[in-house]
C-alpha atoms as a PDB file:
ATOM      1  CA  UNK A   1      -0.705 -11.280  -8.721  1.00  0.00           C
ATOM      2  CA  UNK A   2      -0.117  -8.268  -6.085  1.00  0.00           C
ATOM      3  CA  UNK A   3       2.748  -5.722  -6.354  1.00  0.00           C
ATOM      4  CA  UNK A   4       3.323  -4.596  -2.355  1.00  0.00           C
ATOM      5  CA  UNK A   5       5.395  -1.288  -1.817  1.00  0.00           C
ATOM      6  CA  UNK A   6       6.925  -0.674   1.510  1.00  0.00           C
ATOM      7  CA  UNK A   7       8.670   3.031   2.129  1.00  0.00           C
ATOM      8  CA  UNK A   8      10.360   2.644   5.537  1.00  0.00           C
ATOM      9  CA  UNK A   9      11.558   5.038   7.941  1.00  0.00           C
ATOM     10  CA  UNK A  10      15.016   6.134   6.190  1.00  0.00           C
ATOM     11  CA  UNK A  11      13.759   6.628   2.626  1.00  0.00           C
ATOM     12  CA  UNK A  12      14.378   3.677   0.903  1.00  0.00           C
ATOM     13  CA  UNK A  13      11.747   1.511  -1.100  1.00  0.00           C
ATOM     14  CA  UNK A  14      10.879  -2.055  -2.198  1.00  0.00           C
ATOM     15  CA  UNK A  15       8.801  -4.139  -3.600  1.00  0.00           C
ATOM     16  CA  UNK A  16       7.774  -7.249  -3.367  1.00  0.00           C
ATOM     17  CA  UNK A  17       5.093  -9.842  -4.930  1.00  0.00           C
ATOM     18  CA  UNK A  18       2.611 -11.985  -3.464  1.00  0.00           C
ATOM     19  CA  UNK A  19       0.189 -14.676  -5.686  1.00  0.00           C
ATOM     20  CA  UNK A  20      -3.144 -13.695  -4.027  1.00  0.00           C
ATOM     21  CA  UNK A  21      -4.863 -11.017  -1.831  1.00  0.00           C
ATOM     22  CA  UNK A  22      -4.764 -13.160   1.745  1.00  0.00           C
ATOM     23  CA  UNK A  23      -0.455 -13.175   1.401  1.00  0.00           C
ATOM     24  CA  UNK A  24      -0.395  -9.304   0.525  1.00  0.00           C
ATOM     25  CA  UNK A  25      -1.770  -8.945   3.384  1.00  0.00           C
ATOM     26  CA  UNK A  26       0.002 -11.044   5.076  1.00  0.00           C
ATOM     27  CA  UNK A  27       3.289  -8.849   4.077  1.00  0.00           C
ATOM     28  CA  UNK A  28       1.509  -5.630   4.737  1.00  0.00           C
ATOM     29  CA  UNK A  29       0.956  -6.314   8.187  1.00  0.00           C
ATOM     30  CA  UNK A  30       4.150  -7.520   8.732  1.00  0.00           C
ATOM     31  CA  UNK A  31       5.850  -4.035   7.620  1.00  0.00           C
ATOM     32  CA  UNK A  32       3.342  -2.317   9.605  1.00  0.00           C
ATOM     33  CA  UNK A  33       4.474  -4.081  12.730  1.00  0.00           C
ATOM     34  CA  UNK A  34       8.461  -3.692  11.710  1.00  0.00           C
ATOM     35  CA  UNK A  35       7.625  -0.050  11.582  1.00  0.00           C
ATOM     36  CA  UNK A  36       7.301   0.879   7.941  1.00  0.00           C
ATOM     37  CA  UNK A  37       6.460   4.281   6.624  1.00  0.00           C
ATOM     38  CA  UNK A  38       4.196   3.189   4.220  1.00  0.00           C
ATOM     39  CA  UNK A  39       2.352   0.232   2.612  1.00  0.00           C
ATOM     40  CA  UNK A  40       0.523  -0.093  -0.679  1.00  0.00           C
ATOM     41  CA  UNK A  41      -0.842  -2.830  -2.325  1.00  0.00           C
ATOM     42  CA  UNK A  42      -1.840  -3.041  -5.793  1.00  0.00           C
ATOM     43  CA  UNK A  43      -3.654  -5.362  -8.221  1.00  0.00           C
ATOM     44  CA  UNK A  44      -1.570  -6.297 -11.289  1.00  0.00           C
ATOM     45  CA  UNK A  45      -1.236  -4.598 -13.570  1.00  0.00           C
ATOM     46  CA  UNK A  46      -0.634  -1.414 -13.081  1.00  0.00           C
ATOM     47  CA  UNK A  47       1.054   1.415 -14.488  1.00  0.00           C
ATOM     48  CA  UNK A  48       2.129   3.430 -11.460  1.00  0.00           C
ATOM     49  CA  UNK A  49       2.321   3.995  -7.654  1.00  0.00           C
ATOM     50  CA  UNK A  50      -0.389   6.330  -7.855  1.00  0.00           C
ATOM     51  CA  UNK A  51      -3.114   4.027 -10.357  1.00  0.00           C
ATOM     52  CA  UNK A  52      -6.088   4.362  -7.547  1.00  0.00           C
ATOM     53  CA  UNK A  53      -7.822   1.940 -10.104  1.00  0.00           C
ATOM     54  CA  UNK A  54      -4.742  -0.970  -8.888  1.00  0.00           C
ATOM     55  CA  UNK A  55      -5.007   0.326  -5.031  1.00  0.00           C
ATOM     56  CA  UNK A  56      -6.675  -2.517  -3.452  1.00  0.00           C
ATOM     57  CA  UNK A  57      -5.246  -0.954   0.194  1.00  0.00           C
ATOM     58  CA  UNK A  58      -2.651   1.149   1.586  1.00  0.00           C
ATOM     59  CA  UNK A  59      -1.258   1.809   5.622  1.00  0.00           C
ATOM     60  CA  UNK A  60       0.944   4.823   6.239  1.00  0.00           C
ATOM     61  CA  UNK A  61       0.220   8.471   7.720  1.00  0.00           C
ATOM     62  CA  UNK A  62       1.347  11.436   5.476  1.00  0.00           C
ATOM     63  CA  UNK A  63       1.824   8.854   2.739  1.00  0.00           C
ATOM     64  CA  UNK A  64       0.408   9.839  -0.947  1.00  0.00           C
ATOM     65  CA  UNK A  65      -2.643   7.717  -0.347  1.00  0.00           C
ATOM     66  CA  UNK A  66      -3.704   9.223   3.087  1.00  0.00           C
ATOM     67  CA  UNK A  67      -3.351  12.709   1.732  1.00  0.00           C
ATOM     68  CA  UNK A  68      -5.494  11.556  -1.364  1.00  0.00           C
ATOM     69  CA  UNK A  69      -8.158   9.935   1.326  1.00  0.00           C
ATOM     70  CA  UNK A  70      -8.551  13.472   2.977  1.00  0.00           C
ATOM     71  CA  UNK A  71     -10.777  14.399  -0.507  1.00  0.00           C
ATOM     72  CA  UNK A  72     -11.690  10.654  -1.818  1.00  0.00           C
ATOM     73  CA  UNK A  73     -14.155   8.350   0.639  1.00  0.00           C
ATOM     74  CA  UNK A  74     -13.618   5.690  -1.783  1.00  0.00           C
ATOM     75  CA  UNK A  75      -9.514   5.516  -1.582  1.00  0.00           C
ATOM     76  CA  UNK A  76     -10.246   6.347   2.357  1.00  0.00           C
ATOM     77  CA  UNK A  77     -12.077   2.805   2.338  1.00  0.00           C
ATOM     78  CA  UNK A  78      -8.806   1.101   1.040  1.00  0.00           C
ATOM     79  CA  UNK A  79      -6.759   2.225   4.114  1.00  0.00           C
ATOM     80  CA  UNK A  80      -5.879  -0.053   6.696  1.00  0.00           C
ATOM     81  CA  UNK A  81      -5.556   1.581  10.449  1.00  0.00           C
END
């Protein structure tokens, strides 16, 4: 299972849950193109929004993850342009 979480544009967040990689995807894409803030998919389990261990990709300038890029290549390979 994948835990998605989508921060949009007026400061609210969701979740949602999707049974294998392809269909995360799928929903991160779609938020992208609705104009989400942010985007982060994880690998279950996990313990929080910021296990980089879970990250399996993220979308979203001045999120958490993109400022944690700027000093990690390897979380700066999970980001999705």
């Amino acid at each position: 299972m994948y835990y998605i979480i989508v921060s949009n544009k007026g400061g609210g967040r969701f979740a949602e849950k999707a049974k294998c990689k392809n269909e995360a995807f799928v929903f991160l894409n779609a938020h992208k193109k609705r104009g989400a803030q942010s985007v982060s998919i994880y690998k279950e389990p996990f313990w929080n929004s910021t296990d980089d261990k879970a990250l399996v990709a993220f979308f979203g300038k001045g999120s958490y993850w993109d400022n944690v890029s700027k000093y990690n290549k390897l979380i700066n390979n999970k980001r999705v342009n």
